[in-house]
PDB file of N, CA and C in Angstrom:
ATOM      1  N   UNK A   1      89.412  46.035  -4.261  1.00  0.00           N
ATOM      2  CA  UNK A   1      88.024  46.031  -3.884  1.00  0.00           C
ATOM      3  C   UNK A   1      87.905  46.076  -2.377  1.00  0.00           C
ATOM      4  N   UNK A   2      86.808  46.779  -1.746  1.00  0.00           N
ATOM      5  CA  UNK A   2      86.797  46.732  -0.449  1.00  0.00           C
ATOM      6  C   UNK A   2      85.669  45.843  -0.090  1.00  0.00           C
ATOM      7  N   UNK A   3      85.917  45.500   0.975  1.00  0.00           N
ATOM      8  CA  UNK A   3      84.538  44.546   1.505  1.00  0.00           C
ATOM      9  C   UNK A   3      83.096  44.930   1.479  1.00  0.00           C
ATOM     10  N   UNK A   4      83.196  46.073   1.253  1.00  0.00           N
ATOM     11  CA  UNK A   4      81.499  46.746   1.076  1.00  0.00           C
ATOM     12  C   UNK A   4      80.785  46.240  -0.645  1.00  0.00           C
ATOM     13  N   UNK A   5      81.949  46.793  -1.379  1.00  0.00           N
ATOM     14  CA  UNK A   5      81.319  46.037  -2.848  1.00  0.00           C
ATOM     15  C   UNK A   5      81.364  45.167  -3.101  1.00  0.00           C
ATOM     16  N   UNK A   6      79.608  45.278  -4.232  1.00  0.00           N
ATOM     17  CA  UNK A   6      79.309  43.758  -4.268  1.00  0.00           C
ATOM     18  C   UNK A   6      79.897  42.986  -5.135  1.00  0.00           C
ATOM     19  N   UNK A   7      79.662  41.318  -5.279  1.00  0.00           N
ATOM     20  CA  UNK A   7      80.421  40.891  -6.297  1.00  0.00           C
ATOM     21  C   UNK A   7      79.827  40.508  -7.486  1.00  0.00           C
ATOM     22  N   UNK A   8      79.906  41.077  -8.209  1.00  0.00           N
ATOM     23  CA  UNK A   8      79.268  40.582  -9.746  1.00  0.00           C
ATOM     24  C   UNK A   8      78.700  39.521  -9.779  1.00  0.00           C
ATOM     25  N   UNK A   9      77.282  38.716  -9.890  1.00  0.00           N
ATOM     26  CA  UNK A   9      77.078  38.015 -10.417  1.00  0.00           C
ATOM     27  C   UNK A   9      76.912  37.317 -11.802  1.00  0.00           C
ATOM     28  N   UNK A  10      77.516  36.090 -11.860  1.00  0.00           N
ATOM     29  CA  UNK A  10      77.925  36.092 -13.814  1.00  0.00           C
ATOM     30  C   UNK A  10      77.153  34.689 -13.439  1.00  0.00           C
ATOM     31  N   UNK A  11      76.316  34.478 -14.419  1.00  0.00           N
ATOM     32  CA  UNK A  11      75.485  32.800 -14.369  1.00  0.00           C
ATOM     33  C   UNK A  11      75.998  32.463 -15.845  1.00  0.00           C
ATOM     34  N   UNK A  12      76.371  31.252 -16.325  1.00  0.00           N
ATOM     35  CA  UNK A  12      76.570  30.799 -17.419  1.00  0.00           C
ATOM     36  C   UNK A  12      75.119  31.196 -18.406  1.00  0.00           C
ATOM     37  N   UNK A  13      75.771  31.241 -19.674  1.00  0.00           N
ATOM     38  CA  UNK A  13      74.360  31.661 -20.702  1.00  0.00           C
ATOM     39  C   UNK A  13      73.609  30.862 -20.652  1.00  0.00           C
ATOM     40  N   UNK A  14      73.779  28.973 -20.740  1.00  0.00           N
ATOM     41  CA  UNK A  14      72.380  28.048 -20.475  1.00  0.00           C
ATOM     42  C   UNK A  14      71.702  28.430 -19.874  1.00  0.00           C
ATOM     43  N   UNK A  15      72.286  28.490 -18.344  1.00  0.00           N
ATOM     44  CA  UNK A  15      71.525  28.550 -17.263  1.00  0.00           C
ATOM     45  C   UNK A  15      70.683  29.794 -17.339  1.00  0.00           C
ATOM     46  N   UNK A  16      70.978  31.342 -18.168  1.00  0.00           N
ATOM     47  CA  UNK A  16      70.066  31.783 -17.859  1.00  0.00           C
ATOM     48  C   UNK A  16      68.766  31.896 -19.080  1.00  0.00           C
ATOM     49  N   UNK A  17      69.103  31.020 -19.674  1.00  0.00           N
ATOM     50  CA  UNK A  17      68.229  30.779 -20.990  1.00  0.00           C
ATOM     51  C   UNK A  17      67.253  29.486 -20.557  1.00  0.00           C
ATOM     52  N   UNK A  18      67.540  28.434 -19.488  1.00  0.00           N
ATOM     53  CA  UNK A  18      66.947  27.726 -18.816  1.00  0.00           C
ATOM     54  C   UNK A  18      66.422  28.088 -18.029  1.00  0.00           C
ATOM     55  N   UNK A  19      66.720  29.670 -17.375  1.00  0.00           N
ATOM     56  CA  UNK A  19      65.464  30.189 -15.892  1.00  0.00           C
ATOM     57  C   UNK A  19      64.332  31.232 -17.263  1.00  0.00           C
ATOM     58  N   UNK A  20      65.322  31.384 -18.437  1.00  0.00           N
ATOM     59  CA  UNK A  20      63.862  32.211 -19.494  1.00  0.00           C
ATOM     60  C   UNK A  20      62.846  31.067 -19.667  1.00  0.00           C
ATOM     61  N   UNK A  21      63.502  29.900 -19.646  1.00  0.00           N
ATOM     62  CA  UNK A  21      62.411  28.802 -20.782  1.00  0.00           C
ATOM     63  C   UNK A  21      61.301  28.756 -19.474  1.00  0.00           C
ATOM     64  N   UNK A  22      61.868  28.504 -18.217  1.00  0.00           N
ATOM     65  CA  UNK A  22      60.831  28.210 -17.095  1.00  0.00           C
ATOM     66  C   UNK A  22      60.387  28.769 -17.148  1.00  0.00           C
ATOM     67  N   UNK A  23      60.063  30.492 -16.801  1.00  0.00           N
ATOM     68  CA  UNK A  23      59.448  31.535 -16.392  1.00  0.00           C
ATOM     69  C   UNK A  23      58.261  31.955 -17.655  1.00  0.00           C
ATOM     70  N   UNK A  24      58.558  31.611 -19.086  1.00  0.00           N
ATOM     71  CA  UNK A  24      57.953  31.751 -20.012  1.00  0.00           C
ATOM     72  C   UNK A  24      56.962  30.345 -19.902  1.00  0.00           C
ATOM     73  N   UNK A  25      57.041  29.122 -19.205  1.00  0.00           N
ATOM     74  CA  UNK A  25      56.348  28.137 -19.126  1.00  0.00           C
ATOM     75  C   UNK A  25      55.151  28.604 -17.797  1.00  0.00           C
ATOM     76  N   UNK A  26      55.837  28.897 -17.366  1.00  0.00           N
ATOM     77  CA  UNK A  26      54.807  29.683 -16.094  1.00  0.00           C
ATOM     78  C   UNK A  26      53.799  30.640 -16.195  1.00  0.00           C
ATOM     79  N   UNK A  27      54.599  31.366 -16.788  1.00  0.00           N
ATOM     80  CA  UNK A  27      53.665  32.171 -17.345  1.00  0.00           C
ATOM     81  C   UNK A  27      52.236  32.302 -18.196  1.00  0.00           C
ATOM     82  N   UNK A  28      52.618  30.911 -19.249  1.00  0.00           N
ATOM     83  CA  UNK A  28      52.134  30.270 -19.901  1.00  0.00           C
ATOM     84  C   UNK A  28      50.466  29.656 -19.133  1.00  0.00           C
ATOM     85  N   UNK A  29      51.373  28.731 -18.286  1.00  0.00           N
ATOM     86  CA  UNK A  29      50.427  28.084 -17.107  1.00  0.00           C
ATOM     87  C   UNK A  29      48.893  29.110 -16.501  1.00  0.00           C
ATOM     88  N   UNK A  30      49.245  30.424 -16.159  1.00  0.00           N
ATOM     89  CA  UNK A  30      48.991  30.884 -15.228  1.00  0.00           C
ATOM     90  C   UNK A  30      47.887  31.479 -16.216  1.00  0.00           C
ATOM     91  N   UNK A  31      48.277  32.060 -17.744  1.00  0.00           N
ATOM     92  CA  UNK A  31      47.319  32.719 -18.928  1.00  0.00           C
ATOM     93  C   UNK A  31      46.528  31.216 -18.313  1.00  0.00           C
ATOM     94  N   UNK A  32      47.049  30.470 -18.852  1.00  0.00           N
ATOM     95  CA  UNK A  32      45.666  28.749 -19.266  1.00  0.00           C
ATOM     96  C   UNK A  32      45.209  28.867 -18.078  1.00  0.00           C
ATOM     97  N   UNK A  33      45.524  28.911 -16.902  1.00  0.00           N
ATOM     98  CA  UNK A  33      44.483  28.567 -15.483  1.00  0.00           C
ATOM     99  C   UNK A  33      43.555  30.469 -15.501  1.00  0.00           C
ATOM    100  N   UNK A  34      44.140  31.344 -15.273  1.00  0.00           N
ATOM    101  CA  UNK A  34      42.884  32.310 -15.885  1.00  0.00           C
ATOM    102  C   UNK A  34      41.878  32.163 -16.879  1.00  0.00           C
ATOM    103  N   UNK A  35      42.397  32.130 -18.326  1.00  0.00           N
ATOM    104  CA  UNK A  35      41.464  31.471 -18.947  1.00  0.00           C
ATOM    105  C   UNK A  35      40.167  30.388 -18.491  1.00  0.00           C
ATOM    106  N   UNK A  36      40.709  29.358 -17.989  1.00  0.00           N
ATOM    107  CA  UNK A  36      39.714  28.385 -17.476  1.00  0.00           C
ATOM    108  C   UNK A  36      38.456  28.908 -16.613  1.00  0.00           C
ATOM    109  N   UNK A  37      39.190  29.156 -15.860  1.00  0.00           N
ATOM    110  CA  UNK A  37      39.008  29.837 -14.342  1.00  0.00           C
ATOM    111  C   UNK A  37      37.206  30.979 -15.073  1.00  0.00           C
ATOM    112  N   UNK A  38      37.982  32.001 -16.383  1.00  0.00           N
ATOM    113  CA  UNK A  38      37.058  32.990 -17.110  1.00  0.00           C
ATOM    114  C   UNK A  38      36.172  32.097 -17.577  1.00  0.00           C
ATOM    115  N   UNK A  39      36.206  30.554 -18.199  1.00  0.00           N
ATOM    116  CA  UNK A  39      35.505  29.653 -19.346  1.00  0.00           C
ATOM    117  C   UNK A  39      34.402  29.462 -17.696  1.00  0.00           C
ATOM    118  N   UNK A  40      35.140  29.018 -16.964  1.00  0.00           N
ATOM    119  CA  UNK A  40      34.200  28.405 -15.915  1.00  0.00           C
ATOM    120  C   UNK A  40      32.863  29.523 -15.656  1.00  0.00           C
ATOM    121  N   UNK A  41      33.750  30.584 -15.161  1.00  0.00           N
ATOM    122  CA  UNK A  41      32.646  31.650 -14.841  1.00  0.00           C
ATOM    123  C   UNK A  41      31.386  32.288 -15.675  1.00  0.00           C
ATOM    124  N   UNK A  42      31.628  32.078 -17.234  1.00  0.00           N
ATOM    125  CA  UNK A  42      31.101  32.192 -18.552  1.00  0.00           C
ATOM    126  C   UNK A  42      29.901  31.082 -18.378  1.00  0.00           C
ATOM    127  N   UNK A  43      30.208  29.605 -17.955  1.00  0.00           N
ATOM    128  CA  UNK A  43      29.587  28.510 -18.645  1.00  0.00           C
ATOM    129  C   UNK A  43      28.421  28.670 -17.196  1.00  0.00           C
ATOM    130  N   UNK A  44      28.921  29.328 -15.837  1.00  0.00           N
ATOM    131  CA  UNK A  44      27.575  28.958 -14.614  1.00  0.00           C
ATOM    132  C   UNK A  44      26.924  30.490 -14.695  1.00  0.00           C
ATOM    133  N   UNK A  45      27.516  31.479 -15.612  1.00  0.00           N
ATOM    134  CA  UNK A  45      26.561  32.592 -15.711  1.00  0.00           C
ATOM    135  C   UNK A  45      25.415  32.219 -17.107  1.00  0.00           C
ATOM    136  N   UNK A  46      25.849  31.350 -17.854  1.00  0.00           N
ATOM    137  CA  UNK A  46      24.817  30.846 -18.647  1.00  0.00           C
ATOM    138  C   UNK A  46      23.837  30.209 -18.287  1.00  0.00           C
ATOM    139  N   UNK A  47      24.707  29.055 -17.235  1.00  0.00           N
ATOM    140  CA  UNK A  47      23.128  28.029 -16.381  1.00  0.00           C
ATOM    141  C   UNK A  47      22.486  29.003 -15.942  1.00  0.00           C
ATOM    142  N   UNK A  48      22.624  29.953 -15.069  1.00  0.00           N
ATOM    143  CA  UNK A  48      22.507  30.721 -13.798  1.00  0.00           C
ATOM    144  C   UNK A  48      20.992  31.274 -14.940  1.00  0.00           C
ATOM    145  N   UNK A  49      21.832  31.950 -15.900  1.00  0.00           N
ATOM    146  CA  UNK A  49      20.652  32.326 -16.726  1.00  0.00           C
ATOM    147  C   UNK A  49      19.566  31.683 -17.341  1.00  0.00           C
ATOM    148  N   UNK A  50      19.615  30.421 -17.628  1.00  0.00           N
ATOM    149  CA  UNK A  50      18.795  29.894 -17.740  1.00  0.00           C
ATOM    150  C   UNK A  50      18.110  29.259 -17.284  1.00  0.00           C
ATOM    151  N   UNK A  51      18.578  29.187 -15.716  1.00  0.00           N
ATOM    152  CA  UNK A  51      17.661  28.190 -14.952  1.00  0.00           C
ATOM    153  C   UNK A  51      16.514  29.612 -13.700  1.00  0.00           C
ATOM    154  N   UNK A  52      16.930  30.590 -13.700  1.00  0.00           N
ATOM    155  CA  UNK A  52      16.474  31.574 -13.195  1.00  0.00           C
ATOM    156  C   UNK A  52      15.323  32.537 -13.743  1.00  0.00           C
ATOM    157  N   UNK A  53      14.401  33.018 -12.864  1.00  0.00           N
ATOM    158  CA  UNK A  53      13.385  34.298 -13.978  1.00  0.00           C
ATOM    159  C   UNK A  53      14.330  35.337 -13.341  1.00  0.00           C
ATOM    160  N   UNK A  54      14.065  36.281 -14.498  1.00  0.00           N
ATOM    161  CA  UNK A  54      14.885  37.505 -14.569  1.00  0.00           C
ATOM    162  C   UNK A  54      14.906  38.275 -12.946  1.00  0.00           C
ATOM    163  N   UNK A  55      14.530  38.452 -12.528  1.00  0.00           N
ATOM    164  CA  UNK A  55      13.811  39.006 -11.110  1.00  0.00           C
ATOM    165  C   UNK A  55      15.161  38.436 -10.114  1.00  0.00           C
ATOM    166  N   UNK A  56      15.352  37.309 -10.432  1.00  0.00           N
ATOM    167  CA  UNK A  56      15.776  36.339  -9.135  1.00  0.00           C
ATOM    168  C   UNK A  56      17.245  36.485 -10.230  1.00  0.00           C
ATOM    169  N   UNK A  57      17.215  36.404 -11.644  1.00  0.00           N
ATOM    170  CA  UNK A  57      19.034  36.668 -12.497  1.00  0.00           C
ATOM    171  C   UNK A  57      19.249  38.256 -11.490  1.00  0.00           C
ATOM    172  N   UNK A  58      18.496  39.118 -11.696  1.00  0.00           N
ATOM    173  CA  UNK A  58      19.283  40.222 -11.422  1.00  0.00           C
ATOM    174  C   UNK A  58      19.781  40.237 -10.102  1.00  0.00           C
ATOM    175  N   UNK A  59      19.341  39.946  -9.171  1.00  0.00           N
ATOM    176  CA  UNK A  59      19.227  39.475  -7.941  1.00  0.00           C
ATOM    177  C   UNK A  59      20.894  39.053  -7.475  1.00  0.00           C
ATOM    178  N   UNK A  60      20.738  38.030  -8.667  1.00  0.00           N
ATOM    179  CA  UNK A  60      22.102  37.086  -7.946  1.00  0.00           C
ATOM    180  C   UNK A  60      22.992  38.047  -8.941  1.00  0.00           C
ATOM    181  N   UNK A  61      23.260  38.731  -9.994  1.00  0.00           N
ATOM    182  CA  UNK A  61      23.611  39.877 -10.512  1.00  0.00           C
ATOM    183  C   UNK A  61      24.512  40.715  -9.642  1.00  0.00           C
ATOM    184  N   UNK A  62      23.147  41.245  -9.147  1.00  0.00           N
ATOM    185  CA  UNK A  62      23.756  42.182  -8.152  1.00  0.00           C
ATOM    186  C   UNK A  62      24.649  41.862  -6.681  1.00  0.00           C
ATOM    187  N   UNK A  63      24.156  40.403  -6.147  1.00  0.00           N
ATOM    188  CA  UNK A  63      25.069  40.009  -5.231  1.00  0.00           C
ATOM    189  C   UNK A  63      26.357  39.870  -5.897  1.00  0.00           C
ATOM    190  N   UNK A  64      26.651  39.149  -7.145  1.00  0.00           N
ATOM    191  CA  UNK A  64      27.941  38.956  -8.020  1.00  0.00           C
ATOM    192  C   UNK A  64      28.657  40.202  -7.927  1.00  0.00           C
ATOM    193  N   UNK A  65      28.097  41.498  -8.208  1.00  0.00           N
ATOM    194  CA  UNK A  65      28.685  42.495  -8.466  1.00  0.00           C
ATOM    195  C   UNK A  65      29.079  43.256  -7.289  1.00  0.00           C
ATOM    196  N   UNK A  66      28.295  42.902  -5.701  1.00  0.00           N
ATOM    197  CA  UNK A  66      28.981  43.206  -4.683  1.00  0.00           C
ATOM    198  C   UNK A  66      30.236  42.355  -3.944  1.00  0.00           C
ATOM    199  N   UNK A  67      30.364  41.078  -4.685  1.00  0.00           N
ATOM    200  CA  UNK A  67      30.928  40.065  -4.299  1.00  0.00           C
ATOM    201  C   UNK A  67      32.212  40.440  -4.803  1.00  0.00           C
ATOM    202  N   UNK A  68      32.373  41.184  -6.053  1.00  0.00           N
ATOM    203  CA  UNK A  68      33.292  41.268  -6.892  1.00  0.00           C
ATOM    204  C   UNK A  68      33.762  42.710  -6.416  1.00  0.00           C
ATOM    205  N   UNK A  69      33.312  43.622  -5.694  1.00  0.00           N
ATOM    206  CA  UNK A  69      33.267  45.045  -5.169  1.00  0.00           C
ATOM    207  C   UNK A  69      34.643  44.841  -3.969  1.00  0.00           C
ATOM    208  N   UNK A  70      33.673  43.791  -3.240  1.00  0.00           N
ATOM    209  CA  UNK A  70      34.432  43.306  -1.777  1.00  0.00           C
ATOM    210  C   UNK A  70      35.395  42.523  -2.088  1.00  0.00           C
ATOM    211  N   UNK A  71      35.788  42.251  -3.242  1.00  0.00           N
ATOM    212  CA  UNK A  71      37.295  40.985  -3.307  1.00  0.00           C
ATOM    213  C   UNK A  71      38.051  41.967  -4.303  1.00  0.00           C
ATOM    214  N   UNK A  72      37.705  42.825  -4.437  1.00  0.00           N
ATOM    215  CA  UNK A  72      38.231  44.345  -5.131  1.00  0.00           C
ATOM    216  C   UNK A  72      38.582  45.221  -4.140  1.00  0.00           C
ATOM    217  N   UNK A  73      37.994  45.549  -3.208  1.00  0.00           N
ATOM    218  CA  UNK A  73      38.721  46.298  -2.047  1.00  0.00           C
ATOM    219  C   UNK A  73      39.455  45.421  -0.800  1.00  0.00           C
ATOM    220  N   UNK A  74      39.395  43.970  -0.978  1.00  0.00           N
ATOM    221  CA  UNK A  74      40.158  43.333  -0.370  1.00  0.00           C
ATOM    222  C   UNK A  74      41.638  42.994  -0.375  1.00  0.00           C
ATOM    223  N   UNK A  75      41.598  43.223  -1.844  1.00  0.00           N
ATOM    224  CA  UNK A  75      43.097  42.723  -2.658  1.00  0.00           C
ATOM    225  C   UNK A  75      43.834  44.036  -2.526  1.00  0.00           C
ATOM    226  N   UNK A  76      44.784  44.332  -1.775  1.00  0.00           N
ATOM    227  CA  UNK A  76      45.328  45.457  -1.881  1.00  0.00           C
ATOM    228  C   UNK A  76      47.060  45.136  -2.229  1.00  0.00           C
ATOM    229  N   UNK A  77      46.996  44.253  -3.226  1.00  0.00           N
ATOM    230  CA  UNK A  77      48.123  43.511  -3.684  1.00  0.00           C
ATOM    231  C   UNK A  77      49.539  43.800  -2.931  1.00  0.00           C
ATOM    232  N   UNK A  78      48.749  43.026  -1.603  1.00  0.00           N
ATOM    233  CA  UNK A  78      50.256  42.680  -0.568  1.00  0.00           C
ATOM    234  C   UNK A  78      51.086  41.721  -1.700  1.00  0.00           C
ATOM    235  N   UNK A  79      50.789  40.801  -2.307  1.00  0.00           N
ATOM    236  CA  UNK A  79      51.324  40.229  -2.943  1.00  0.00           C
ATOM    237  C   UNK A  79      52.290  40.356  -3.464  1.00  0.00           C
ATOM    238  N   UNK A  80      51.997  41.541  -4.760  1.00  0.00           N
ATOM    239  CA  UNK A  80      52.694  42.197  -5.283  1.00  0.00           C
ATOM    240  C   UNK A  80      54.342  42.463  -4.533  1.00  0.00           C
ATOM    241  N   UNK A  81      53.369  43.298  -3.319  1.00  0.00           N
ATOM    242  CA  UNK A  81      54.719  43.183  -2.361  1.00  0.00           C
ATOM    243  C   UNK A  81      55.584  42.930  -1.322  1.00  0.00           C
ATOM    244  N   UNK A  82      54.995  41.841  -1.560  1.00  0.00           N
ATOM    245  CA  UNK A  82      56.228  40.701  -1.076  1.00  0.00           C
ATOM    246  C   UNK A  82      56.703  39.995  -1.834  1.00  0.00           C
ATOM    247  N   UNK A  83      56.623  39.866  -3.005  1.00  0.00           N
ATOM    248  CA  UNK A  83      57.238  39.806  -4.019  1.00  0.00           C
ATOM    249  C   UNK A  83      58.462  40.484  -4.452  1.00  0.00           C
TER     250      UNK A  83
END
């Protein structure tokens, strides 16, 4: 072998059946905090609706939907890559 190639990495089978169990727990996590996150947004577009006349719902409607425009062209999922 010369010093340029790499060296095989070999992880014992637990261990990599213990980084599946985590990553599937995380994952897990992250569905339940979206979810919530969706329940939340569901339960103050209901108040929103009912405590509002239609005039003043569409209103905040339409700010929602520019709000959601601008955090849509904001996200240009650096994330992703840096990841």
């Amino acid at each position: 072998m010369s010093q340029c190639d790499p060296v095989p990495l070999e992880l014992p089978s637990h261990t990599v059946s213990m980084i599946g169990r985590q990553i599937a727990k995380g994952a897990s996590w992250m569905v339940m905090l979206r979810m919530a996150d969706r329940a939340v947004g569901v339960i103050s577009f209901c108040i929103l609706a009912r405590l509002l006349l239609p005039e003043h719902f569409g209103l905040v409607a339409l700010a929602m939907a520019m709000r959601g425009l601008f955090e849509i062209m904001g996200d240009f999922s650096v994330d992703l890559a840096l990841i």
